[in-house]
C-alpha atoms as a PDB file:
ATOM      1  CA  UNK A   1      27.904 -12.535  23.487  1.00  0.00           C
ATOM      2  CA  UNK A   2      29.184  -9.300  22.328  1.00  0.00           C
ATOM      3  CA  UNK A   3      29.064  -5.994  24.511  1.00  0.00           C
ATOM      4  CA  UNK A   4      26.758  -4.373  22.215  1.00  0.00           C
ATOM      5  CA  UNK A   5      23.649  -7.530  22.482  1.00  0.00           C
ATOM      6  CA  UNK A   6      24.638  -7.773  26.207  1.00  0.00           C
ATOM      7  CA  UNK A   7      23.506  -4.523  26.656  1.00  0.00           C
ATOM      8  CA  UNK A   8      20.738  -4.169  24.314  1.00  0.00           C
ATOM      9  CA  UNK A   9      19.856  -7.675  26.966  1.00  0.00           C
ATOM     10  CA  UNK A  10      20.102  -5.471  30.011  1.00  0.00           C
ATOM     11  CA  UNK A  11      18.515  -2.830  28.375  1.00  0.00           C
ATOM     12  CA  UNK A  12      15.212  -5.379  27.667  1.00  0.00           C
ATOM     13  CA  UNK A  13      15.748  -6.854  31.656  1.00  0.00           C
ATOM     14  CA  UNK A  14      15.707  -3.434  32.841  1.00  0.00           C
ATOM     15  CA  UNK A  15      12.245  -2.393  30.743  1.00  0.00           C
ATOM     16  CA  UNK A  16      11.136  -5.588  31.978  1.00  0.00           C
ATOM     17  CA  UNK A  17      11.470  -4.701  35.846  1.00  0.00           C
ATOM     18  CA  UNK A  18       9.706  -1.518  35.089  1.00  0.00           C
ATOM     19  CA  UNK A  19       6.862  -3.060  33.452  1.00  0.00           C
ATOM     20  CA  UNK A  20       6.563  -5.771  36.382  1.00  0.00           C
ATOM     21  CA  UNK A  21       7.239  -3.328  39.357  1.00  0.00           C
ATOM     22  CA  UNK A  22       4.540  -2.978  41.672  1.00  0.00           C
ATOM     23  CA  UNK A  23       2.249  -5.725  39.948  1.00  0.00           C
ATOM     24  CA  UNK A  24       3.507  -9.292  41.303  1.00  0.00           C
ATOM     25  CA  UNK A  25       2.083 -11.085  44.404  1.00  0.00           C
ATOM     26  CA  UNK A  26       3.501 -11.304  47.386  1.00  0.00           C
ATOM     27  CA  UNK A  27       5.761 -13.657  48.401  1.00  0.00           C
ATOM     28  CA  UNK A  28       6.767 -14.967  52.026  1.00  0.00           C
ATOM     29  CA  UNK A  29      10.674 -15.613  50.839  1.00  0.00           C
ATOM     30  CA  UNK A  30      10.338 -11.579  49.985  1.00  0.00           C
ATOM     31  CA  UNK A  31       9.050  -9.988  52.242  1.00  0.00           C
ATOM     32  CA  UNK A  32      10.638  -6.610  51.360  1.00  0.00           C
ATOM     33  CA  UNK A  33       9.939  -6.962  47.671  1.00  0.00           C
ATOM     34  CA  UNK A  34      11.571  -9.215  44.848  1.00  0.00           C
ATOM     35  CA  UNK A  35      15.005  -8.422  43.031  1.00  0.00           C
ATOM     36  CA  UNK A  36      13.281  -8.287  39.710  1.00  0.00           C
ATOM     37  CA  UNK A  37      16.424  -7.843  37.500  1.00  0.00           C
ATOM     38  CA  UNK A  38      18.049 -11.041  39.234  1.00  0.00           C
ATOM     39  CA  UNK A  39      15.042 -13.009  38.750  1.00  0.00           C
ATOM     40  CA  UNK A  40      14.215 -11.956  35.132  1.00  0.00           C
ATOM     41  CA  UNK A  41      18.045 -12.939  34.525  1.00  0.00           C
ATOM     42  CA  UNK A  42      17.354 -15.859  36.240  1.00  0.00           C
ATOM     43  CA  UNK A  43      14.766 -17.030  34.322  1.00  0.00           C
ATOM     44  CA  UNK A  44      16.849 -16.629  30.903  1.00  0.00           C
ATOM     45  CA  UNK A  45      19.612 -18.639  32.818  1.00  0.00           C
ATOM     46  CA  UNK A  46      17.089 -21.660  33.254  1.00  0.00           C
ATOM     47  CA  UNK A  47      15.420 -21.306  30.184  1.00  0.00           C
ATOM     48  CA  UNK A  48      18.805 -21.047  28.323  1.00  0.00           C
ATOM     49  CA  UNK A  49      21.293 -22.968  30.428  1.00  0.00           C
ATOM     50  CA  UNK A  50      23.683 -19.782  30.241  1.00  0.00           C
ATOM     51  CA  UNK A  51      23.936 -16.436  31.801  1.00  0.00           C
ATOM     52  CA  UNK A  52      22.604 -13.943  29.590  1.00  0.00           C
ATOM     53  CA  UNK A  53      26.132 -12.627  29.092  1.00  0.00           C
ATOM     54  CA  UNK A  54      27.219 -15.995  28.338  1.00  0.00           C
ATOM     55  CA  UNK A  55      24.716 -17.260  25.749  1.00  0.00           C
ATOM     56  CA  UNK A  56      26.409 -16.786  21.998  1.00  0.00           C
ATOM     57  CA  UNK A  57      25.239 -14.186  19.795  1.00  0.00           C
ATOM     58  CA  UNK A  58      23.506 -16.608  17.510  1.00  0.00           C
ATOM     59  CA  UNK A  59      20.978 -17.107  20.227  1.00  0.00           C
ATOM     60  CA  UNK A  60      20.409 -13.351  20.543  1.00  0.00           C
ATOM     61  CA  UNK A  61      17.047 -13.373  19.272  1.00  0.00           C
ATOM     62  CA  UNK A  62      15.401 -16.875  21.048  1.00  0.00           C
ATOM     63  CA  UNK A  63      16.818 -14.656  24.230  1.00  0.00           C
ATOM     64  CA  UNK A  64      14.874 -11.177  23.189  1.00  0.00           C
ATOM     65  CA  UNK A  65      11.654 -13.442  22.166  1.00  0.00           C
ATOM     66  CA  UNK A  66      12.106 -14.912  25.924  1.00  0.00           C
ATOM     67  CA  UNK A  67      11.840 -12.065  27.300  1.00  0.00           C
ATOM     68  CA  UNK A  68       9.224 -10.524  25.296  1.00  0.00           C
ATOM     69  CA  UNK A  69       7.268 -13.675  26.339  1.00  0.00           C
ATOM     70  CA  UNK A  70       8.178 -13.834  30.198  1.00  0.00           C
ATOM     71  CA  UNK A  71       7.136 -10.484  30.355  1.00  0.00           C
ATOM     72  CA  UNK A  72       3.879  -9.856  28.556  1.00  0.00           C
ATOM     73  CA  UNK A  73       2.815 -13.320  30.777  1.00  0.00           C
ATOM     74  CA  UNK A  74       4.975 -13.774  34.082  1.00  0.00           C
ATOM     75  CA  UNK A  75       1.862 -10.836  35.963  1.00  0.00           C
ATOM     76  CA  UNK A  76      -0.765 -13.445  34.697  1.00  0.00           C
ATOM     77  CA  UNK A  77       1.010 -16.717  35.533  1.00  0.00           C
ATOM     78  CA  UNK A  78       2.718 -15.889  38.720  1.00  0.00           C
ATOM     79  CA  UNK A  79      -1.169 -14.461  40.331  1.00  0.00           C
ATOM     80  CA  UNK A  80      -2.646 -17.980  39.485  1.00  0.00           C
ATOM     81  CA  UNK A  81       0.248 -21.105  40.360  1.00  0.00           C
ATOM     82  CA  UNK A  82       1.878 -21.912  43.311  1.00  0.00           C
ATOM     83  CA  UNK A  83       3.806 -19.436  45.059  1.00  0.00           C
ATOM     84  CA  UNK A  84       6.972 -21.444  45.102  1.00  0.00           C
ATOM     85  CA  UNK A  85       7.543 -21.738  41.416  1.00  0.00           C
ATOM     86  CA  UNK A  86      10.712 -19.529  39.983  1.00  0.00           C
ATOM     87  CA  UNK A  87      10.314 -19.466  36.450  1.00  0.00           C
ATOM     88  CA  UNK A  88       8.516 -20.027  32.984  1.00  0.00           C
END
């Protein structure tokens, strides 16, 4: 992907942490809080089989929907499953 979507990416990752600070469960693996950029990064790494960096700038948009998506649900979803499920 190109430098410019990469950041535009981060950009979306980063506006997602501060949207989901403060409003996920509790977990017993975090004790002292979850890495929320890591695990919104993870989550496009499982849903797209590629580091965000990585994924080709075709795929730009599926990987800004994603996000869009993971975040206006992920508060909902993670307060009602199992607390040992990663990702969407």
């Amino acid at each position: 992907m190109n430098e410019e979507n990469a950041n535009k990416l981060w950009k979306m990752v980063q506006d997602s942490v501060d949207y989901l600070q403060g409003q996920l469960p509790n977990h017993r693996n975090h004790p002292k809080s979850r890495k929320l950029c890591a695990y919104v990064a993870l989550c496009v790494k499982y849903k797209l089989n590629n580091y965000y960096k990585d994924i080709k700038d075709e795929k730009f948009i599926e990987v800004l929907d994603y996000i869009k998506f993971f975040k206006k649900i992920l508060v909902k979803l993670l307060n009602c499953i199992k607390p040992n499920s990663l990702c969407i």
